[in-house]
Structure formats: C-alpha cells, structure tokens
C-alpha atoms as a PDB file:
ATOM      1  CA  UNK A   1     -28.929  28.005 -44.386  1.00  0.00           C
ATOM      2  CA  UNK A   2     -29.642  25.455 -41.808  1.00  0.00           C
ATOM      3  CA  UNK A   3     -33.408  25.939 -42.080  1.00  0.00           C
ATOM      4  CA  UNK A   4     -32.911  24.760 -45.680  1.00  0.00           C
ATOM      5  CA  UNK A   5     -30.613  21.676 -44.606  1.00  0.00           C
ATOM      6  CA  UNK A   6     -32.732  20.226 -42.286  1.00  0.00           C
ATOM      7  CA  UNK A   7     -35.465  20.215 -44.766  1.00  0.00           C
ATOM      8  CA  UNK A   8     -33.083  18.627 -47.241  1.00  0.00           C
ATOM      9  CA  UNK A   9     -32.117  16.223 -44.604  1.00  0.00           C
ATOM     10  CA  UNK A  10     -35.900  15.286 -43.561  1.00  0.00           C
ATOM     11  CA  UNK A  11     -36.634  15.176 -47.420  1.00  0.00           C
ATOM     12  CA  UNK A  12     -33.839  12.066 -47.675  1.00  0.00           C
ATOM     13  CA  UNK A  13     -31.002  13.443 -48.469  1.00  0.00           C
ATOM     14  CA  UNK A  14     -27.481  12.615 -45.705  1.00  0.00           C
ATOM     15  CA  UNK A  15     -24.958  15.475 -44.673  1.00  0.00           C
ATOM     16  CA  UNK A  16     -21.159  14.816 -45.392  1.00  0.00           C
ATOM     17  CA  UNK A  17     -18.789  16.961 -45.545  1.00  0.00           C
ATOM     18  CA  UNK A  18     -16.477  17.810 -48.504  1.00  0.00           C
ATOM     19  CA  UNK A  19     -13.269  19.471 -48.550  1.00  0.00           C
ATOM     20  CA  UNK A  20     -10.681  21.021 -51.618  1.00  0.00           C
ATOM     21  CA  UNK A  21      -8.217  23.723 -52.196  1.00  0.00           C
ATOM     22  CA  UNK A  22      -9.503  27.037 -52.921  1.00  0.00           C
ATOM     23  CA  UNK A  23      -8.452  30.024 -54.586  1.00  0.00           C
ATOM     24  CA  UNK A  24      -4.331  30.332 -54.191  1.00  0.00           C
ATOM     25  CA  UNK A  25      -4.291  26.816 -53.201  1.00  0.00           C
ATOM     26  CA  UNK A  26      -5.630  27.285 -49.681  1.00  0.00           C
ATOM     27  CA  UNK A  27      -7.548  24.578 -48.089  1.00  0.00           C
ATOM     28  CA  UNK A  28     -10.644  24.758 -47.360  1.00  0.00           C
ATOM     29  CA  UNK A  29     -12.819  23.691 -44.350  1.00  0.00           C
ATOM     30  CA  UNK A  30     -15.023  21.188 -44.273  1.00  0.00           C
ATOM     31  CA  UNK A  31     -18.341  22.338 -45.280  1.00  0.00           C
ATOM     32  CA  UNK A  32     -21.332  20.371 -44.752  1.00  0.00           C
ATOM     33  CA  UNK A  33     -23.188  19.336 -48.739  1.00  0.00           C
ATOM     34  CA  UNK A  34     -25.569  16.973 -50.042  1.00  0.00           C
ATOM     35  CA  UNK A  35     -24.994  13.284 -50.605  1.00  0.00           C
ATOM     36  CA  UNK A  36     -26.333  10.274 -51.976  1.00  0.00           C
ATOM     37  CA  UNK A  37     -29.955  10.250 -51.349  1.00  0.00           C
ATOM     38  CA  UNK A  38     -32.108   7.500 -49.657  1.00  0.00           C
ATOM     39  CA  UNK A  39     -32.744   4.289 -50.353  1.00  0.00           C
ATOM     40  CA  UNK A  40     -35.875   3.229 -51.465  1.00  0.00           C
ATOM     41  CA  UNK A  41     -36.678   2.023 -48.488  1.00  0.00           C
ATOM     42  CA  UNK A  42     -35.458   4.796 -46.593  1.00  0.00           C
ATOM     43  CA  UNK A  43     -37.901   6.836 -48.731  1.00  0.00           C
ATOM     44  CA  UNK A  44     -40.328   5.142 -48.124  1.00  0.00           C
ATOM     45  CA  UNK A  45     -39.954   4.872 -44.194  1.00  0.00           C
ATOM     46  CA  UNK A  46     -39.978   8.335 -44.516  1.00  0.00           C
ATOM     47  CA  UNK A  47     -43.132   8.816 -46.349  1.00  0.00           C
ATOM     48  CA  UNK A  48     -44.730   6.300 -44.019  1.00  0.00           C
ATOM     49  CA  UNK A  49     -43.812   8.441 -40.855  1.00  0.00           C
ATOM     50  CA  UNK A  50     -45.105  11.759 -42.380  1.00  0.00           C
ATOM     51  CA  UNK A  51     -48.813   9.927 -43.581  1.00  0.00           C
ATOM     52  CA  UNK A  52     -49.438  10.112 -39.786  1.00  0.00           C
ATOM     53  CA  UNK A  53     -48.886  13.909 -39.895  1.00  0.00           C
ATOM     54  CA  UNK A  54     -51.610  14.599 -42.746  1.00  0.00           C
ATOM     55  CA  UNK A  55     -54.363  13.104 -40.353  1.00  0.00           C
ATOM     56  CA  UNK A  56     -56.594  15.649 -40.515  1.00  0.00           C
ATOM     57  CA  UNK A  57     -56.229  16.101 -44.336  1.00  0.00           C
ATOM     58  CA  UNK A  58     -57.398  12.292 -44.553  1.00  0.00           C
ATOM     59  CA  UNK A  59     -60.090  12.515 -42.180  1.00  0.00           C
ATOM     60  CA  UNK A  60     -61.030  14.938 -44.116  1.00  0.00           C
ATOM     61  CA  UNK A  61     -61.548  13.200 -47.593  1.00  0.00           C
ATOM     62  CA  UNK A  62     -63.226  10.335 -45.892  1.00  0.00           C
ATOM     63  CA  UNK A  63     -65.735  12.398 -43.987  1.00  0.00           C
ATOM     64  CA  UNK A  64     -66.967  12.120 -48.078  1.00  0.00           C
ATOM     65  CA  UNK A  65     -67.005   9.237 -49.038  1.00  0.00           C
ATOM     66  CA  UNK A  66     -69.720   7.864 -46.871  1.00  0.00           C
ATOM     67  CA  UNK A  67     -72.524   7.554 -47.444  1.00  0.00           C
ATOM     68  CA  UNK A  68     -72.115   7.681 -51.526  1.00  0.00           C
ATOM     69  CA  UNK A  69     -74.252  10.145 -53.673  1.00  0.00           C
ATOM     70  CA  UNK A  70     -75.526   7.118 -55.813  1.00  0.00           C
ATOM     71  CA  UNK A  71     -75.313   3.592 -55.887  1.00  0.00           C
ATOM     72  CA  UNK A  72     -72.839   2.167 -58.199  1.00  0.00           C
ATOM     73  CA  UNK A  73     -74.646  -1.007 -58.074  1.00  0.00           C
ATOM     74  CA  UNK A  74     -78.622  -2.274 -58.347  1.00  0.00           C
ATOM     75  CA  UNK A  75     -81.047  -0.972 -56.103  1.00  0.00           C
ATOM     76  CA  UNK A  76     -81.017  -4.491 -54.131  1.00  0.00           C
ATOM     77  CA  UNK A  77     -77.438  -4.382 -53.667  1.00  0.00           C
ATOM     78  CA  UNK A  78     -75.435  -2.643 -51.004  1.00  0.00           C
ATOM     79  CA  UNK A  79     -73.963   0.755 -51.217  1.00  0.00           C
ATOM     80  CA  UNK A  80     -70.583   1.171 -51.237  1.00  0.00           C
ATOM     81  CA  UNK A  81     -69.081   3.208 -48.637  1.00  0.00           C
ATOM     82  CA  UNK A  82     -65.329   3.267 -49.695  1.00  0.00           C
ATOM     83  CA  UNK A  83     -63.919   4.483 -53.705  1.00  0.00           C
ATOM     84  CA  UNK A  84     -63.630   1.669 -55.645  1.00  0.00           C
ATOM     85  CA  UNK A  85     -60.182   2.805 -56.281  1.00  0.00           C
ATOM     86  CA  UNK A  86     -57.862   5.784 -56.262  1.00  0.00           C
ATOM     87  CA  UNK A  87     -56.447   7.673 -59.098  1.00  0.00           C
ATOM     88  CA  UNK A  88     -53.692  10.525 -58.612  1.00  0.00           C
ATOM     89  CA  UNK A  89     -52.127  13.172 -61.170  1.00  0.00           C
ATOM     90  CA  UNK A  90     -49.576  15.279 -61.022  1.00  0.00           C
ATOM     91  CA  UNK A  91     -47.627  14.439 -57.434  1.00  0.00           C
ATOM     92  CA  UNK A  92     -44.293  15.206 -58.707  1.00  0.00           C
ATOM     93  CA  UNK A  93     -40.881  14.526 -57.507  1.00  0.00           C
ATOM     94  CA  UNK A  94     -41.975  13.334 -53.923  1.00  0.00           C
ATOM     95  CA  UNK A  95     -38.913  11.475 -53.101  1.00  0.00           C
ATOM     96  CA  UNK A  96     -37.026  15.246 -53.400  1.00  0.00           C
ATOM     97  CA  UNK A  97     -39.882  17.320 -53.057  1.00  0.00           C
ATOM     98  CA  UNK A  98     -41.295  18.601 -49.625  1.00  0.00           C
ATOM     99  CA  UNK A  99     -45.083  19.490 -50.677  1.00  0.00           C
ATOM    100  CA  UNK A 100     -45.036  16.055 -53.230  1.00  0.00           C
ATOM    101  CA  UNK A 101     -43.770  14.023 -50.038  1.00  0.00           C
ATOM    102  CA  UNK A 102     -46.650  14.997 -47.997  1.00  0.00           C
ATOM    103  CA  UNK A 103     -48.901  14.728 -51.084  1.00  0.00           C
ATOM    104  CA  UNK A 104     -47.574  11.037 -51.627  1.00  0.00           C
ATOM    105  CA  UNK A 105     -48.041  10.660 -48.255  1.00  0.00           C
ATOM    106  CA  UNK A 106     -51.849  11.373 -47.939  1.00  0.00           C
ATOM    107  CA  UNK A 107     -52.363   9.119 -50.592  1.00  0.00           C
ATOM    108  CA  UNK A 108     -50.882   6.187 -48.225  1.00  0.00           C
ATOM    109  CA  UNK A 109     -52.781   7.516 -44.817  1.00  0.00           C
ATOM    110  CA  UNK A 110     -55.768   7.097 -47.173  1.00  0.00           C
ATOM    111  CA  UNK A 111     -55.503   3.546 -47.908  1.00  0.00           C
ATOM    112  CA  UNK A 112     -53.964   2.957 -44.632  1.00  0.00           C
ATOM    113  CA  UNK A 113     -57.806   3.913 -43.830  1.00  0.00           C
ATOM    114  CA  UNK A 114     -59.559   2.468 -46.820  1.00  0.00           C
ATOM    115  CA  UNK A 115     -57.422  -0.959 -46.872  1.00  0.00           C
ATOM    116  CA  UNK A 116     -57.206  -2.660 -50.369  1.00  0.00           C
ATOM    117  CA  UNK A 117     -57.805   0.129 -52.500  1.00  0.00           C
ATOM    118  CA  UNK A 118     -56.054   0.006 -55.942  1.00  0.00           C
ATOM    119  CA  UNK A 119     -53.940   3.104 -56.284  1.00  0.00           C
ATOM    120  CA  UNK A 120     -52.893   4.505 -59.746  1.00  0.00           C
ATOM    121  CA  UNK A 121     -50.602   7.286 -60.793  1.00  0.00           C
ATOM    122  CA  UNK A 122     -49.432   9.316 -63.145  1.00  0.00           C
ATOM    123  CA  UNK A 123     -46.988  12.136 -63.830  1.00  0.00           C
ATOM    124  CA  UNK A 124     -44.702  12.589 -66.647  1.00  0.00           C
ATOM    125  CA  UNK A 125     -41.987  13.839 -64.006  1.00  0.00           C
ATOM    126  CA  UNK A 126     -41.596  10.620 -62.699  1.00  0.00           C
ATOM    127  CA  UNK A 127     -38.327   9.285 -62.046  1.00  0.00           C
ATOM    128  CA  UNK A 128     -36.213   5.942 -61.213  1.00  0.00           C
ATOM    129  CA  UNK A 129     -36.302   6.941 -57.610  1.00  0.00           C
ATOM    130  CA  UNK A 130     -40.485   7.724 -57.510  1.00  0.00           C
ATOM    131  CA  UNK A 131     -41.029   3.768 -59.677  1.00  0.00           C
ATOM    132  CA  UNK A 132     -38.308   2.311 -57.118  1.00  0.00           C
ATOM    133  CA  UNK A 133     -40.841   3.621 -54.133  1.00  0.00           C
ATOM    134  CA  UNK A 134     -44.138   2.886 -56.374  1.00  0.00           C
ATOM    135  CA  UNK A 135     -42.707  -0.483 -57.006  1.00  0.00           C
ATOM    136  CA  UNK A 136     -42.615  -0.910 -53.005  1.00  0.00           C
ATOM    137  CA  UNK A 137     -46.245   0.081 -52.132  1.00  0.00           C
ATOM    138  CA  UNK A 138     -48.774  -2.622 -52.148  1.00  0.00           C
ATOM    139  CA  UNK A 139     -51.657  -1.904 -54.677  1.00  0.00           C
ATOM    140  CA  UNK A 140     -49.986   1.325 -56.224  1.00  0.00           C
ATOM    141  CA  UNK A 141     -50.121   0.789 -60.265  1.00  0.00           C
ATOM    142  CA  UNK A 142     -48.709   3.300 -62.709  1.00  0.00           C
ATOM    143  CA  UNK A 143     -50.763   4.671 -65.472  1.00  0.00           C
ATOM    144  CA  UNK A 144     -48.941   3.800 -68.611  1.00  0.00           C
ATOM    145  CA  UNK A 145     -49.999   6.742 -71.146  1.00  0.00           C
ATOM    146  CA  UNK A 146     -50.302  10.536 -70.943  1.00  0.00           C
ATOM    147  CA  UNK A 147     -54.283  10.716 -70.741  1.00  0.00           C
ATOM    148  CA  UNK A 148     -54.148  14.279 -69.948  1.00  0.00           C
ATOM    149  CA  UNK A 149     -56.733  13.664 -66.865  1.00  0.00           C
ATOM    150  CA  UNK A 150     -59.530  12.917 -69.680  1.00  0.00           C
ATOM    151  CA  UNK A 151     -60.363   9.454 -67.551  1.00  0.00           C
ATOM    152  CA  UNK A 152     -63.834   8.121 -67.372  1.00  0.00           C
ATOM    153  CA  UNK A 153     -65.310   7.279 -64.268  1.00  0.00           C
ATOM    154  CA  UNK A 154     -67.325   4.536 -64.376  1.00  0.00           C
ATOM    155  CA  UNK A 155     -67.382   3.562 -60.376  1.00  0.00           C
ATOM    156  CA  UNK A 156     -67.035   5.311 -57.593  1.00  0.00           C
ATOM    157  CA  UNK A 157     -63.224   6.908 -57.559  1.00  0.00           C
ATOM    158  CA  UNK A 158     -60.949   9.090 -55.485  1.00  0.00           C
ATOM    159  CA  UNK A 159     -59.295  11.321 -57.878  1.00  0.00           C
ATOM    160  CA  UNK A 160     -56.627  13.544 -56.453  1.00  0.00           C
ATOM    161  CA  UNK A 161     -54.958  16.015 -58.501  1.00  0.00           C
ATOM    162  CA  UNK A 162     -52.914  18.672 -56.299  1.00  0.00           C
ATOM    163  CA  UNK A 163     -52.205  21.569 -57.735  1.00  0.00           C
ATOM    164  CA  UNK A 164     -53.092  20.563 -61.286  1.00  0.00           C
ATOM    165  CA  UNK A 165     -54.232  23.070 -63.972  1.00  0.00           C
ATOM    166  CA  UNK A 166     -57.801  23.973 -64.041  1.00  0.00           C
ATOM    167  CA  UNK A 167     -57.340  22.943 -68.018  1.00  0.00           C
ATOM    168  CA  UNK A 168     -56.864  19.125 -66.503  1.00  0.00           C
ATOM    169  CA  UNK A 169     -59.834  19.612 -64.123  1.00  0.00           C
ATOM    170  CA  UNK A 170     -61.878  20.696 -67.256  1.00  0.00           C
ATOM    171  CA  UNK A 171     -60.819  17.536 -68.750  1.00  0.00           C
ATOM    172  CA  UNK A 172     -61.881  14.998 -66.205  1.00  0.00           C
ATOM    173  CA  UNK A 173     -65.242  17.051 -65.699  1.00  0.00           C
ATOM    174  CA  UNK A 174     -65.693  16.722 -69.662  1.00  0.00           C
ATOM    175  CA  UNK A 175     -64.716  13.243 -70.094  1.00  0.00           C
ATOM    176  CA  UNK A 176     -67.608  12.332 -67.357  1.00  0.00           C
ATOM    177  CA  UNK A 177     -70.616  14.637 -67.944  1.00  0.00           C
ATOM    178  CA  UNK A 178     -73.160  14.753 -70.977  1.00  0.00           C
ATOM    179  CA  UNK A 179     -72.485  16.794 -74.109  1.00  0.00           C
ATOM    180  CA  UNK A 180     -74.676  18.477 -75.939  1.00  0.00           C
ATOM    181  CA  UNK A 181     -74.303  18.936 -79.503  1.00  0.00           C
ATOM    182  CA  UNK A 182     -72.521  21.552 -81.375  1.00  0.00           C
ATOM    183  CA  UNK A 183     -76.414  23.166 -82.403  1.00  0.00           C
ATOM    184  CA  UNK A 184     -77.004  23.970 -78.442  1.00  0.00           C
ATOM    185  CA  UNK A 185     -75.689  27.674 -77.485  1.00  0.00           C
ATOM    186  CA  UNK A 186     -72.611  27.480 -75.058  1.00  0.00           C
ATOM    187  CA  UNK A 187     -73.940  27.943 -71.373  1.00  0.00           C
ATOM    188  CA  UNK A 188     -72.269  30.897 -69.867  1.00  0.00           C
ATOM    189  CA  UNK A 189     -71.809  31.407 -66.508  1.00  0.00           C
ATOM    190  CA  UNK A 190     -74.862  33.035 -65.915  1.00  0.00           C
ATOM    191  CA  UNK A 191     -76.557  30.102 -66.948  1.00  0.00           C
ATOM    192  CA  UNK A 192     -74.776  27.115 -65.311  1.00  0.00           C
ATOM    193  CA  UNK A 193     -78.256  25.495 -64.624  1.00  0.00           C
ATOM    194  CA  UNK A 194     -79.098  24.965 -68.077  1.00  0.00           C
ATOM    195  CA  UNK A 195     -75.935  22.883 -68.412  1.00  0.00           C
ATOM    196  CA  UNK A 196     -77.676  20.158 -66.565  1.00  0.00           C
ATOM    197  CA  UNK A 197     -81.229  20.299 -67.958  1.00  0.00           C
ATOM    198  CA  UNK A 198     -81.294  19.301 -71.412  1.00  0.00           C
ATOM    199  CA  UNK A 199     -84.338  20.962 -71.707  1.00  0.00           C
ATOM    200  CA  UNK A 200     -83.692  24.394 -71.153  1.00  0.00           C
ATOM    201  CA  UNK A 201     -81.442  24.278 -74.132  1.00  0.00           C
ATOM    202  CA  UNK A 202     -83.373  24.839 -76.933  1.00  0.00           C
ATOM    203  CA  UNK A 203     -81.737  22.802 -80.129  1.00  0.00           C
ATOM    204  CA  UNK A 204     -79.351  20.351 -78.278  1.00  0.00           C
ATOM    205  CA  UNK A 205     -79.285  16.886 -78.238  1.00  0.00           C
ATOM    206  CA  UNK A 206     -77.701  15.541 -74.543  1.00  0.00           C
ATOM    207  CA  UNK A 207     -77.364  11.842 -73.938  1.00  0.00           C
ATOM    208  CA  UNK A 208     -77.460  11.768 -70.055  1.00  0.00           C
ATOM    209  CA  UNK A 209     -76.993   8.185 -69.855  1.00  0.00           C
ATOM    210  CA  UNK A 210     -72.991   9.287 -70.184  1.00  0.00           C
ATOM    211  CA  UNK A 211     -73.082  11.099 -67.167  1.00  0.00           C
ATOM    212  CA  UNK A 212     -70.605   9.804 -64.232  1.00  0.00           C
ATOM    213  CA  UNK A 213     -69.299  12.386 -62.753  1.00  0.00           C
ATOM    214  CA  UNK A 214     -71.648  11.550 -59.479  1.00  0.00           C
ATOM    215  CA  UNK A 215     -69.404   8.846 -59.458  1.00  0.00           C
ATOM    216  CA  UNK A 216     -65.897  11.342 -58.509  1.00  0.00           C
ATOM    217  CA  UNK A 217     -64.342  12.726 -55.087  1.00  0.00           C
ATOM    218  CA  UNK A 218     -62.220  15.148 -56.590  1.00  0.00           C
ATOM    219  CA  UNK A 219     -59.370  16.878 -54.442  1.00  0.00           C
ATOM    220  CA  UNK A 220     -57.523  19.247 -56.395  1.00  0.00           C
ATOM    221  CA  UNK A 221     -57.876  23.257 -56.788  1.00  0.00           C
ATOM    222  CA  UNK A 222     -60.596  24.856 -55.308  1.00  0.00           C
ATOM    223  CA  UNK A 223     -62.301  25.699 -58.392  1.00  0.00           C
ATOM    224  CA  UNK A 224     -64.865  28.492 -57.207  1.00  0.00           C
ATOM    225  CA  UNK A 225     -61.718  30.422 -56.464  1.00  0.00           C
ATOM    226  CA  UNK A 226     -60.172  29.986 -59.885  1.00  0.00           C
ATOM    227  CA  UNK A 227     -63.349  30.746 -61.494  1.00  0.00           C
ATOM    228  CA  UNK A 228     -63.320  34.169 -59.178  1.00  0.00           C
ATOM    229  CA  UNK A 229     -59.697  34.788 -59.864  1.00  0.00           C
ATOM    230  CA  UNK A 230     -60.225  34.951 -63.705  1.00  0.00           C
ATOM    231  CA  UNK A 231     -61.051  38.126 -64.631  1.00  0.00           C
ATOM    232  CA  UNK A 232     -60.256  38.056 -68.353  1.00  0.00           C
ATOM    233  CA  UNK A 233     -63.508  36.601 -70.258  1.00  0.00           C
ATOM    234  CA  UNK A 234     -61.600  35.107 -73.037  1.00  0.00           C
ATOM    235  CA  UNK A 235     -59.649  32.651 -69.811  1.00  0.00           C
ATOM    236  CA  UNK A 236     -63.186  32.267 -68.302  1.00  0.00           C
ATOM    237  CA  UNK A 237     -64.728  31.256 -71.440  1.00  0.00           C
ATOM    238  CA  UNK A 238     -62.284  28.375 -72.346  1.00  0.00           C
ATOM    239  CA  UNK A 239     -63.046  26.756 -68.620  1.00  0.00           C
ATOM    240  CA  UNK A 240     -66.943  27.473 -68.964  1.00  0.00           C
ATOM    241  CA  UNK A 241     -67.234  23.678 -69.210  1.00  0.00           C
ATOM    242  CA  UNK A 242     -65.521  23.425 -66.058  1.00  0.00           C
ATOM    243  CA  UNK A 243     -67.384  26.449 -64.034  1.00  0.00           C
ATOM    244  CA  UNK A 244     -71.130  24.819 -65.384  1.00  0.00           C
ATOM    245  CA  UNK A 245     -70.684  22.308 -62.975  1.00  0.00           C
ATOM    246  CA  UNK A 246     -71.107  24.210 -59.931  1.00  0.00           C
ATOM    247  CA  UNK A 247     -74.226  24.123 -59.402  1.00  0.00           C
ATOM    248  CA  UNK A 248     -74.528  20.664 -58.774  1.00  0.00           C
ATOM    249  CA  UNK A 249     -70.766  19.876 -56.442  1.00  0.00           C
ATOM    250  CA  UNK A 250     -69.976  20.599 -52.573  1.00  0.00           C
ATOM    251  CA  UNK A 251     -67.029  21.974 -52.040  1.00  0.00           C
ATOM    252  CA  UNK A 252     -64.860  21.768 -48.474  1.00  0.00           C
ATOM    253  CA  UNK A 253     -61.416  23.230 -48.585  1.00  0.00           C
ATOM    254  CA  UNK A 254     -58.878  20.956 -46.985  1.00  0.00           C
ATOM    255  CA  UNK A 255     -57.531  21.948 -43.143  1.00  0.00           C
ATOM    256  CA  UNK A 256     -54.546  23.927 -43.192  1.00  0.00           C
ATOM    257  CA  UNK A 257     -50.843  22.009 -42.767  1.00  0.00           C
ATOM    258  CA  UNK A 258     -48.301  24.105 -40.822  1.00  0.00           C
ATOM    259  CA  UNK A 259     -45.592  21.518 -41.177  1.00  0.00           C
ATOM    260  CA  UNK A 260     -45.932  22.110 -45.312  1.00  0.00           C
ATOM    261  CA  UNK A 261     -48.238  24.972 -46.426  1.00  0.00           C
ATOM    262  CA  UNK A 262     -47.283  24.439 -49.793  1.00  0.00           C
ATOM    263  CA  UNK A 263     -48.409  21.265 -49.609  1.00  0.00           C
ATOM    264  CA  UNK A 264     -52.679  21.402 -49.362  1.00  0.00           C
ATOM    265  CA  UNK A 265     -53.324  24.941 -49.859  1.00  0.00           C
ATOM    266  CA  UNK A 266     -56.266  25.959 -52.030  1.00  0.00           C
ATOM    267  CA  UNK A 267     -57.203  22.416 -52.076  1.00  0.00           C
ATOM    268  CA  UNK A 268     -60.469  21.106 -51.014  1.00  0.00           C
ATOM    269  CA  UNK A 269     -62.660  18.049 -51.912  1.00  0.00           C
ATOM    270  CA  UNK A 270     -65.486  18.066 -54.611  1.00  0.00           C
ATOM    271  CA  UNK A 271     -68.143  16.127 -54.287  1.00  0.00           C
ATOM    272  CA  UNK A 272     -70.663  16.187 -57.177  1.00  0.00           C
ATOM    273  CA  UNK A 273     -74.330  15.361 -57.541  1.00  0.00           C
ATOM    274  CA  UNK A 274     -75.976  13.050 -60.147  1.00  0.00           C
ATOM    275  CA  UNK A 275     -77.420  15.388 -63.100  1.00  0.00           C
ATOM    276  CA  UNK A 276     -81.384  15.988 -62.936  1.00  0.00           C
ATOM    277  CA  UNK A 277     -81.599  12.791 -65.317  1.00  0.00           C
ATOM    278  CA  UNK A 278     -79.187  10.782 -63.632  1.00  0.00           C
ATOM    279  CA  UNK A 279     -81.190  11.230 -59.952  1.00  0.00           C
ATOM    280  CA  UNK A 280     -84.423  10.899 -61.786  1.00  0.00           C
ATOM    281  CA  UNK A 281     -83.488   7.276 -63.473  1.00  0.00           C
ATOM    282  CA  UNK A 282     -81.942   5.583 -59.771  1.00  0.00           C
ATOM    283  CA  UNK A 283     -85.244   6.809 -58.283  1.00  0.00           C
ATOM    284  CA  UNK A 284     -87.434   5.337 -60.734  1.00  0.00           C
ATOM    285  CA  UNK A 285     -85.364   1.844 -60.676  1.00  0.00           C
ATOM    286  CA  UNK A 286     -85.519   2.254 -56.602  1.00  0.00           C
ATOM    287  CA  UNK A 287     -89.277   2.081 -57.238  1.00  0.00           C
ATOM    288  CA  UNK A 288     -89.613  -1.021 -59.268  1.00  0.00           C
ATOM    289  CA  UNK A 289     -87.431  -2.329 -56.985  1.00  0.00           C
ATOM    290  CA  UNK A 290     -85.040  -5.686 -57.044  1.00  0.00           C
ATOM    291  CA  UNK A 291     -86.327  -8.255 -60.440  1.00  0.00           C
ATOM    292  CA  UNK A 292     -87.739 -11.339 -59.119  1.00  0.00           C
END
C-alpha cells in the first residue's frame, strides 16, 4: 500500500516501474516495484539525516554518562566524563530495516555528541551492504567473533544492545560481576542483596576484585519488566543471575519515538553501582590519596 512504499522508499530503496504480459497475453500496466537499493553513500546520507530525529533518545543516554559512578583512573587523576568507547549488539539489517536504521542511527547522534569515540559492532546478520556503510563511518570497528555478549568491561563503556535476549544481558552482567563458588546457595530473587555481599553467603568464596560492571551504561531491554513478565519459575530461575543485580542499577526507560515505535520501545538505560567491595576499596584509596 502506499504507506508501506514510502517507508520502503525512505528506508533506500527507488520506485520504477515494471511492466509484462499477463494471463492470456494481456499487457499489463505499469506498476510501481522495488529497485536497486542505495548506495552506500546514499545509505549512509540517510542514516545521517535520521540521527537528528533520535535527539531526545541521545540526550537521553548522555544525561548518564556524566558524572561517572567511579573513576576508571587513580584518585589524582581526572574523571572521565564520556565512555571510553562504544560497543553495540544485535542492530540488524539497518540498511533495509526501519527500527535497525534508527537504531544505527542513535549510535552516530551519539558520537556526533561524544566525538572520537571508538565504535564496535557485532551481529551475525550482517551483510555486504551494513560492512560497505561500517566501512564508511569514522571510528566504527567490527567485532570479529561471535562472543555471545560475554565481553568484559574493563573501562568505562556504552553498551547498547536493542532488543537483545535477556539470555545476552545475563551474559554481559556475568562476564563483569564476582562469582561465587559452586559451595554458595544460588541467591533467589528474594534475596538479591546477598548477591553483592559476600558475606551474607555463608560457604562462598567471591573475588570482588573482578567486579566491573560499575564500569557499563547499558541500553537494551528494560529488565525489571522482563523479570515481571516471567511468570514461570523454571524461566526466572535461569536469569536469576541477571535479576540479582537490581538492587544495585538505575533504570530510565528511553522517550518514546513516534516516527519508529518499534524502534526504542521497552528500552531504557542501566546504570549500575560499584558492589559494596568495589565502593569500599576507591574510598579507601581516595583517603590515602595521590603517592608522592
């Protein structure tokens, strides 16, 4: 319908009309199709134009980034105020895709904003037209394996995962916060606090010092709501990692986006806090203060 073509034809894609003989050999009448898509270029134009639409969205993931939970540096050395880079998962097909355009396209209002940020992304549906556009933005990298979202975090980082399942989230939460061991009972949800204080967990052994997940602005799924729209116990228990980390994160859902509602919704920005230890250890250095 022409709802649906204008889309197509603001998503890259050029009208022209094909003709052909029909049933009984009639001709028929030029009818209005889809064509060679954009160029690169073109796409990327494109994309560029819409990053000023998602203005709000951005304003909104800066609004937490400043000032930063902890330093990633000494006590005697500045804070940072910016992510020292950017990592995104899952965008999809954005040079065919409405929501992944505008998704792709927050991700260049935000460094429009940020300046040299390093960008990199991953997504295994990737193809020669998303690289041909990657390969045109300055500082955008792709990640070269499947790592399944288990990244660590080891300075301060943007991570932006739209729409991705709460089994990745779990990942990146797991691959950045302390682990007990195996003899430590598995917090339930009831219990989320004693996932951050090693000593209410009679039997475990937690090394804190891996713990740099203070160090992550997450946008992706809201995850209170997923946690409140499992009902089944056996689904709740397999993200328990995942849930245990409410207690300590600040959660602000993203503005809405008439143009593309699909795009943002149920997204929001996480921002977590350092664990008990964590907080504890940057105060104490604080303290001592700078070596002389």
């Amino acid at each position: 319908d022409e709802k649906r073509r204008e889309e197509m034809e603001a998503d890259g894609f050029l009208p022209v009309r094909t003709s052909g003989r029909g049933r009984g050999g009639r001709r028929r009448k030029g009818r209005k199709g889809v064509a060679t898509p954009r160029s690169p270029l073109d796409h990327l134009q494109l994309l560029t134009t819409r990053s000023e639409e998602v203005e709000s969205q951005a304003q909104c993931i800066l609004s937490h980034l400043s000032p930063p939970l902890l330093s990633d540096a000494s006590p005697s050395s500045a804070h940072h105020t910016t992510p020292i880079a950017i990592v995104a998962y899952g965008i999809g097909r954005f040079t065919s895709h409405r929501p992944a355009s505008y998704q792709f396209a927050l991700l260049l209002a935000l460094v429009r904003k940020l300046g040299t940020t390093p960008v990199s992304l991953f997504d295994p549906a990737f193809e020669q037209d998303e690289l041909d556009v990657i390969g045109l933005c300055s500082g955008f990298s792709l990640i070269s394996t499947n790592e399944e979202c288990r990244r660590k975090i080891t300075r301060r980082t943007l991570v932006f995962m739209p729409h991705m399942l709460a089994e990745h989230t779990q990942n990146l939460v797991q691959a950045n916060t302390a682990h007990c061991t195996d003899t430590a009972p598995t917090p339930t949800v009831e219990r989320r606090d004693a996932f951050n204080d090693a000593a209410s967990v009679e039997g475990a052994e937690c090394d804190e010092s891996r713990d740099t997940l203070h160090h992550i602005v997450l946008v992706g799924n809201n995850v209170p709501a997923i946690e409140e729209a499992l009902m089944q116990r056996e689904k709740r228990a397999k993200l328990e990692l995942l849930f245990s980390v409410l207690g300590r994160t600040t959660i602000t859902a993203l503005p809405s986006f008439d143009a593309c509602e699909r795009a943002f919704n149920d997204l929001a920005v996480h921002v977590f806090e350092p664990s008990p230890r964590e907080a504890a250890s940057t105060l104490k250095d604080a303290d001592h203060g700078p070596q002389t």
